[in-house]
N, C-alpha and C. Protein backbone atom coordinates (compact mmCIF):
# COMPACT_ATOMS: atom_id res chain seq x y z
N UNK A 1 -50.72 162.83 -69.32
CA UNK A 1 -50.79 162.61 -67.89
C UNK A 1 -52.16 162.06 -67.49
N UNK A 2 -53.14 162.84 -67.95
CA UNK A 2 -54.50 162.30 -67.82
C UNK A 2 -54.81 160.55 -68.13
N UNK A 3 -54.38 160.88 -68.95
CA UNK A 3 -54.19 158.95 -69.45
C UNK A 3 -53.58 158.33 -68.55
N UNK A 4 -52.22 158.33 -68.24
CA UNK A 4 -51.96 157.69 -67.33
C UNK A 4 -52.45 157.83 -66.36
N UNK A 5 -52.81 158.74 -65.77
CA UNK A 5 -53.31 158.35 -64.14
C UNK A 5 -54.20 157.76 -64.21
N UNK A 6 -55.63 157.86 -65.57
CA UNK A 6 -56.89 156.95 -65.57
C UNK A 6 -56.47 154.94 -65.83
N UNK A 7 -55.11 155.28 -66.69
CA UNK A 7 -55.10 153.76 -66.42
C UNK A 7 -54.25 152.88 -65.51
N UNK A 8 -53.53 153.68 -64.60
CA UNK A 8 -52.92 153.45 -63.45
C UNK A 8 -54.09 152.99 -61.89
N UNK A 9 -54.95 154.05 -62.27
CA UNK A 9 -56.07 153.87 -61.41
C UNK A 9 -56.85 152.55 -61.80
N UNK A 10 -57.45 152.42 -63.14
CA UNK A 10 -58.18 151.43 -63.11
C UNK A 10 -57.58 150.19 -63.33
N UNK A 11 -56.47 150.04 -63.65
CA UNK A 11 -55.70 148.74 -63.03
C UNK A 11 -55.69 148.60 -61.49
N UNK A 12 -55.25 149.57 -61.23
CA UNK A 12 -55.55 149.64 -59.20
C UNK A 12 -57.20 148.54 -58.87
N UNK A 13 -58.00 149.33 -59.49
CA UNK A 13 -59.64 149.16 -59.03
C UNK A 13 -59.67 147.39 -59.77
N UNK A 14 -59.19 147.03 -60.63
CA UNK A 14 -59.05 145.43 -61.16
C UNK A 14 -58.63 144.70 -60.46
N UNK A 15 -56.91 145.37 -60.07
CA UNK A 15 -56.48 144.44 -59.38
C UNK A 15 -56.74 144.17 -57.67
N UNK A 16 -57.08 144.68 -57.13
CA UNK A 16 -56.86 145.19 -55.94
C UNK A 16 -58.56 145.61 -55.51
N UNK A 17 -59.36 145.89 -56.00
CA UNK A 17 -60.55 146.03 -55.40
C UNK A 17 -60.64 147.10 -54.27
N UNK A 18 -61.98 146.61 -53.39
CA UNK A 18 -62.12 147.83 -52.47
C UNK A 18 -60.96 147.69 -51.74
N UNK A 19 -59.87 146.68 -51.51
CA UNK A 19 -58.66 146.92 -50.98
C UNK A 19 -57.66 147.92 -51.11
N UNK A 20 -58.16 148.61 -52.40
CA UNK A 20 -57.80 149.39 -52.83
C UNK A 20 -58.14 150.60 -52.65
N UNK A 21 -58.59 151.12 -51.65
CA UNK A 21 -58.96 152.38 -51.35
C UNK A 21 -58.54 153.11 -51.19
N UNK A 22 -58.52 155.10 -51.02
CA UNK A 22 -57.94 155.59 -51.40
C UNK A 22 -57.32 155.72 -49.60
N UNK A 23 -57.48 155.34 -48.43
CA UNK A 23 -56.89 155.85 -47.26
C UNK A 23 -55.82 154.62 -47.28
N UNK A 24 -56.16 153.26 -47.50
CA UNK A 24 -55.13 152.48 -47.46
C UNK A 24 -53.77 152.74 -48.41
N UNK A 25 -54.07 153.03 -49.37
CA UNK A 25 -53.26 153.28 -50.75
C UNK A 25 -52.70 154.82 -50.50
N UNK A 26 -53.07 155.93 -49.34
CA UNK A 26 -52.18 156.86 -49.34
C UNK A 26 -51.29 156.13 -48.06
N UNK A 27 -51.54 155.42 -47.18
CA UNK A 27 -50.89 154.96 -46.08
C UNK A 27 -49.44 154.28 -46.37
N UNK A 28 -50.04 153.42 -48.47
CA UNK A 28 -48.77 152.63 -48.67
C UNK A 28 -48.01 153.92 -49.00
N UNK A 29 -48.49 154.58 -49.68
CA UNK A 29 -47.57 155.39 -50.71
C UNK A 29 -46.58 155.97 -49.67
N UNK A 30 -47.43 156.73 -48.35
CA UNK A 30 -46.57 156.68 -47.20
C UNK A 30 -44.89 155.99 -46.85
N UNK A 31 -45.01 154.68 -46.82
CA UNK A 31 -44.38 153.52 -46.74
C UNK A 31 -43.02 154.03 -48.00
N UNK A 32 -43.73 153.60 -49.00
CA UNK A 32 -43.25 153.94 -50.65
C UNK A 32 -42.18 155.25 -50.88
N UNK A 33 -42.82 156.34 -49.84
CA UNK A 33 -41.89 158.16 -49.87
C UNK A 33 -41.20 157.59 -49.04
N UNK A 34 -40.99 156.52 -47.69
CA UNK A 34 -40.02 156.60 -47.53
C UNK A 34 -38.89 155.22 -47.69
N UNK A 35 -39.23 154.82 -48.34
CA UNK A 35 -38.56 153.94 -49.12
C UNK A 35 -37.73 155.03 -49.67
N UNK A 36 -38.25 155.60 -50.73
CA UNK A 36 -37.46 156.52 -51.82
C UNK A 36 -36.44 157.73 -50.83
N UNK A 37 -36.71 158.06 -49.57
CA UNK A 37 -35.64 158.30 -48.87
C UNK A 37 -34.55 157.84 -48.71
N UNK A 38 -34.70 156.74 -47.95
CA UNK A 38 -33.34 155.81 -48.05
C UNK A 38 -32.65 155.40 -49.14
N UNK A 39 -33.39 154.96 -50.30
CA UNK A 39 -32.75 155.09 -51.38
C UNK A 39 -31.74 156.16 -51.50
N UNK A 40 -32.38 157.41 -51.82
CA UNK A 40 -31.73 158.54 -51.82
C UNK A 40 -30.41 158.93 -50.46
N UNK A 41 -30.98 158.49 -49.20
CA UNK A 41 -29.78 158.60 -48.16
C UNK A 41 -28.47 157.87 -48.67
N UNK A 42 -28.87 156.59 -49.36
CA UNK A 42 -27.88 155.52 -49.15
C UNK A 42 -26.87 156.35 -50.86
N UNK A 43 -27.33 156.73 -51.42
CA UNK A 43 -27.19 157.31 -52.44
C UNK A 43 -25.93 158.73 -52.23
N UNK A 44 -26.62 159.18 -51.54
CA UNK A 44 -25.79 160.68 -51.13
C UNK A 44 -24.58 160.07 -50.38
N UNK A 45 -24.75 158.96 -49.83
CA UNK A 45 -23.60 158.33 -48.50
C UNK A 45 -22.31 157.31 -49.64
N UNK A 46 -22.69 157.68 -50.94
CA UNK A 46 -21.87 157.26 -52.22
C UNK A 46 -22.23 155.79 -52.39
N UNK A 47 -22.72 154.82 -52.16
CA UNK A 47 -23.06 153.77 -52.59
C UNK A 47 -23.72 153.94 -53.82
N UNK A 48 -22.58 154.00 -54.61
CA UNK A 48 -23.44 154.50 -56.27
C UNK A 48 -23.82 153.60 -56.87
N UNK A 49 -23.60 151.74 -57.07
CA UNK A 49 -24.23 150.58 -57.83
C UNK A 49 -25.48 150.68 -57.39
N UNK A 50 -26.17 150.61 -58.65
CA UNK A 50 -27.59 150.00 -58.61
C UNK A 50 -28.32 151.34 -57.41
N UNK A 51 -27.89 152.34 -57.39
CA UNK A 51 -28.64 153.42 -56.60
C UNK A 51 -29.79 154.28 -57.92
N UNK A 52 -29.09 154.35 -59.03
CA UNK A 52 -30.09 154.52 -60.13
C UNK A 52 -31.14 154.21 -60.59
N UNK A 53 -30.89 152.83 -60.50
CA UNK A 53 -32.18 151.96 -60.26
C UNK A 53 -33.64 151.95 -59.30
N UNK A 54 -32.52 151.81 -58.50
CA UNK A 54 -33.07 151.54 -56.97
C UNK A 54 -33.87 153.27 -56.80
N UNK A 55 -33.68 154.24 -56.56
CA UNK A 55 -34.22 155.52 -56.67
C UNK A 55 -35.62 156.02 -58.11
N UNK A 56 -35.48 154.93 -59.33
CA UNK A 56 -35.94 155.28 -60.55
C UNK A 56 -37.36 154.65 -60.02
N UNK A 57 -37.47 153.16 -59.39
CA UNK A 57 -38.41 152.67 -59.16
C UNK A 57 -39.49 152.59 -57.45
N UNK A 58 -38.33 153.32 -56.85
CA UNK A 58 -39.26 154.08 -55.76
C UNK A 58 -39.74 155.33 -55.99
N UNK A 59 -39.33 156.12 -57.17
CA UNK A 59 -39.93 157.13 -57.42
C UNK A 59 -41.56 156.83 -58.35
N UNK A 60 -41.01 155.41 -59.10
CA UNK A 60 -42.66 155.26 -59.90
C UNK A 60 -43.24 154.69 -59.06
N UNK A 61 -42.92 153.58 -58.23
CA UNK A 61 -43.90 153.29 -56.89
C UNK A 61 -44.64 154.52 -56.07
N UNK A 62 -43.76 155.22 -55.95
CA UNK A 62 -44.44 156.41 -55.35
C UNK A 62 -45.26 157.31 -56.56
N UNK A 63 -45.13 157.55 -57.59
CA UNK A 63 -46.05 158.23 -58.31
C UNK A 63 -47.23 156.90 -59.06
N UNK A 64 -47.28 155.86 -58.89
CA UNK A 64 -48.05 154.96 -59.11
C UNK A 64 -49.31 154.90 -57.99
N UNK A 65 -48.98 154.99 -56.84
CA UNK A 65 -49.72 155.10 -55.64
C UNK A 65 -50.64 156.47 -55.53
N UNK A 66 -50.27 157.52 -55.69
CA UNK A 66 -50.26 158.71 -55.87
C UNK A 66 -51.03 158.56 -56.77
N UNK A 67 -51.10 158.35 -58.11
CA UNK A 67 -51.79 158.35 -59.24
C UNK A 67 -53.54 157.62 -58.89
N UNK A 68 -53.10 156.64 -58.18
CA UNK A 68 -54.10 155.65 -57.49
C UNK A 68 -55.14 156.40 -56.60
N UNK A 69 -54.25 156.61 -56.07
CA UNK A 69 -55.09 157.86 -54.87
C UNK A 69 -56.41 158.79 -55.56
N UNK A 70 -55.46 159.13 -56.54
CA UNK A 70 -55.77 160.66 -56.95
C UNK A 70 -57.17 160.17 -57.82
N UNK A 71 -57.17 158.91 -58.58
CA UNK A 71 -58.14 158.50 -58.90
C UNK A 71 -59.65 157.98 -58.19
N UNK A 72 -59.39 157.47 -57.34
CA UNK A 72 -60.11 157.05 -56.17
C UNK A 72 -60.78 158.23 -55.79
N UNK A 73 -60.40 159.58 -55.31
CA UNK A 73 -61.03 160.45 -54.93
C UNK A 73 -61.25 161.47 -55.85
N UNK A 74 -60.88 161.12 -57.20
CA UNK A 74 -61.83 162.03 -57.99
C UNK A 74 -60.84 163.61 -58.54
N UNK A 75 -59.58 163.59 -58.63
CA UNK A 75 -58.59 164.54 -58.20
C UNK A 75 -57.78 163.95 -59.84
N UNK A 76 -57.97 165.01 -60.62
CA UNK A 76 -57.13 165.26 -62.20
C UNK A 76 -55.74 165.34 -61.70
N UNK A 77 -54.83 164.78 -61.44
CA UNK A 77 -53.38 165.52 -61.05
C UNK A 77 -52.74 166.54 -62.14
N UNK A 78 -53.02 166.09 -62.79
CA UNK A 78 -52.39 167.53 -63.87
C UNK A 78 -53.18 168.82 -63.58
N UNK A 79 -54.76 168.66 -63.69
CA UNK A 79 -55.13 170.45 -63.11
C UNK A 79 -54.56 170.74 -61.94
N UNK A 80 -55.11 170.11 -60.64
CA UNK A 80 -54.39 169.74 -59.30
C UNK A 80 -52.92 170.48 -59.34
N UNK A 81 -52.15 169.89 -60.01
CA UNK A 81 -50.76 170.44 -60.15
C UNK A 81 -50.02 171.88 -60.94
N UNK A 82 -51.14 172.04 -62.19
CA UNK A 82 -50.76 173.30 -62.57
C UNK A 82 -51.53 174.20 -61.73
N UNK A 83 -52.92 174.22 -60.83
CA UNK A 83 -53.17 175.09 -59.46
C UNK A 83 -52.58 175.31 -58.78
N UNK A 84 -51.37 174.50 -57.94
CA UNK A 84 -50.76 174.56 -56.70
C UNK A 84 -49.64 175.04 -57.44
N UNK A 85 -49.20 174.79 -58.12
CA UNK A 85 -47.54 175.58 -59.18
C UNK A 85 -48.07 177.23 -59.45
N UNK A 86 -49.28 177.14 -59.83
CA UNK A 86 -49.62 178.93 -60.02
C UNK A 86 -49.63 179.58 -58.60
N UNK A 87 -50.07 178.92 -57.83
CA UNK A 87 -49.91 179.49 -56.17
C UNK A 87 -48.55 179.48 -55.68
N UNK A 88 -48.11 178.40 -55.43
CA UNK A 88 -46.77 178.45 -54.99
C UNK A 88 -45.55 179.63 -55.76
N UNK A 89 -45.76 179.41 -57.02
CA UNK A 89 -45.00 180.48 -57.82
C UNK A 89 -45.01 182.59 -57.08
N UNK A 90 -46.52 182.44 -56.54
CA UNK A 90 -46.45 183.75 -56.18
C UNK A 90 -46.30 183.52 -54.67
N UNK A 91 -46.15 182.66 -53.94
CA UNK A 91 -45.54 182.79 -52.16
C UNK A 91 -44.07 183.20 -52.60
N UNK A 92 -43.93 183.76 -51.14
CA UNK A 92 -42.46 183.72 -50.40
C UNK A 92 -41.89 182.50 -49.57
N UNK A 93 -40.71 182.35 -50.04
CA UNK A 93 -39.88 180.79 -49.69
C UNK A 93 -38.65 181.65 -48.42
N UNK A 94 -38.88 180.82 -47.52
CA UNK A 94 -38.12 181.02 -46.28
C UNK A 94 -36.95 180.19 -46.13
N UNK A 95 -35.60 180.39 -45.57
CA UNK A 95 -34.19 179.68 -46.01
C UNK A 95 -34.63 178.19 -45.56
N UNK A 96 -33.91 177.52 -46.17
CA UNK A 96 -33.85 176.25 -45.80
C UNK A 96 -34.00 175.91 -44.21
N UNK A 97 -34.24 174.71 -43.63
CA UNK A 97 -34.32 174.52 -42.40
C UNK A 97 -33.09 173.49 -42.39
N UNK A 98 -32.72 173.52 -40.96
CA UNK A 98 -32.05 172.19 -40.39
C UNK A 98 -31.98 171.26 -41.53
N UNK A 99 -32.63 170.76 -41.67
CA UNK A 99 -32.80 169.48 -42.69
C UNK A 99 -33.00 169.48 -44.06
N UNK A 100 -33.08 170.67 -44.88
CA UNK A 100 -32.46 171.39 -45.74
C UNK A 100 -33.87 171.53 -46.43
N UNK A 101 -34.88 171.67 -45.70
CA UNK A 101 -36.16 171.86 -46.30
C UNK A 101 -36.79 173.29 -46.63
N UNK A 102 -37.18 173.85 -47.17
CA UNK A 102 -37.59 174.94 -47.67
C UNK A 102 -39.33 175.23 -47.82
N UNK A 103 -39.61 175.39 -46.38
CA UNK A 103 -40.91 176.17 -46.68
C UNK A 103 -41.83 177.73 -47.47
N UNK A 104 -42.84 177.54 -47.31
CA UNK A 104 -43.12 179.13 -47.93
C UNK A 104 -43.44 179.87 -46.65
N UNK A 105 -43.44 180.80 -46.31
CA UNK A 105 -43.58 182.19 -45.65
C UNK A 105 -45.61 181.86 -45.31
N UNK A 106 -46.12 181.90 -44.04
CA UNK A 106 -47.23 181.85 -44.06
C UNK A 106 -47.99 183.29 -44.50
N UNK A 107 -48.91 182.89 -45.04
CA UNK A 107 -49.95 184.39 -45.41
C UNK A 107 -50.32 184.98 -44.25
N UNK A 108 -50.77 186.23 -44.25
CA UNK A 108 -51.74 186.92 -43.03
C UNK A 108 -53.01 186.39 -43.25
C-alpha cells in the first residue's frame, strides 16, 4: 500500500504540478465519490451492462485521488487506516438512517 500511494502521488506531483494540490485534488475526488454514486444508483436500478466496469473505475478514480491527497499532506494511508479501524472497532453503531447510513453513537 505504501508503495502505491508514494507512486500514485508522485506521478500526481509530475504530472500535474502545483495544480495539483492537495485542496483542489480533494474537491475532484469530491466530484469522483459522486460519480461512483450514480454508478452504483444506476446499478441497484438493474442496468447491469457495463455497470462493473463503470463502478471498478470510479472506485480507482476515487482511491487514486485520495491516494494523491494523502500524499500531498504528508498522511501514510495504511497507518491512517489501521488507527481509525482500531477506533471505530470499539464505538457503538446506531441503526441505519433514512438513507441507509449507519453512524457511530457520539462519545460523552
Amino acid at each position: 500500500m505504501k508503495e502505491l500511494q508514494l507512486r500514485i502521488g508522485n506521478w500526481q506531483q509530475r504530472t500535474f504540478g502545483e495544480s495539483g494540490r492537495a485542496l483542489a485534488t480533494a474537491k475532484h475526488l469530491r466530484e469522483e465519490a459522486d460519480e461512483l454514486i450514480q454508478s452504483i444508483k444506476s446499478s441497484e436500478c438493474g442496468r447491469i451492462s457495463g455497470d462493473f466496469n463503470r463502478i471498478s473505475n470510479e472506485i480507482a478514480d476515487v482511491f487514486i485521488l485520495l491516494a494523491g491527497v494523502a500524499h500531498r499532506v504528508g498522511v501514510d494511508i495504511e497507518d491512517a487506516v489501521e488507527a481509525k479501524m482500531s477506533e471505530n472497532m470499539r464505538r457503538t453503531w446506531k441503526a441505519p438512517d433514512a438513507e441507509g447510513i449507519i453512524r457511530h453513537q457520539e462519545e460523552p
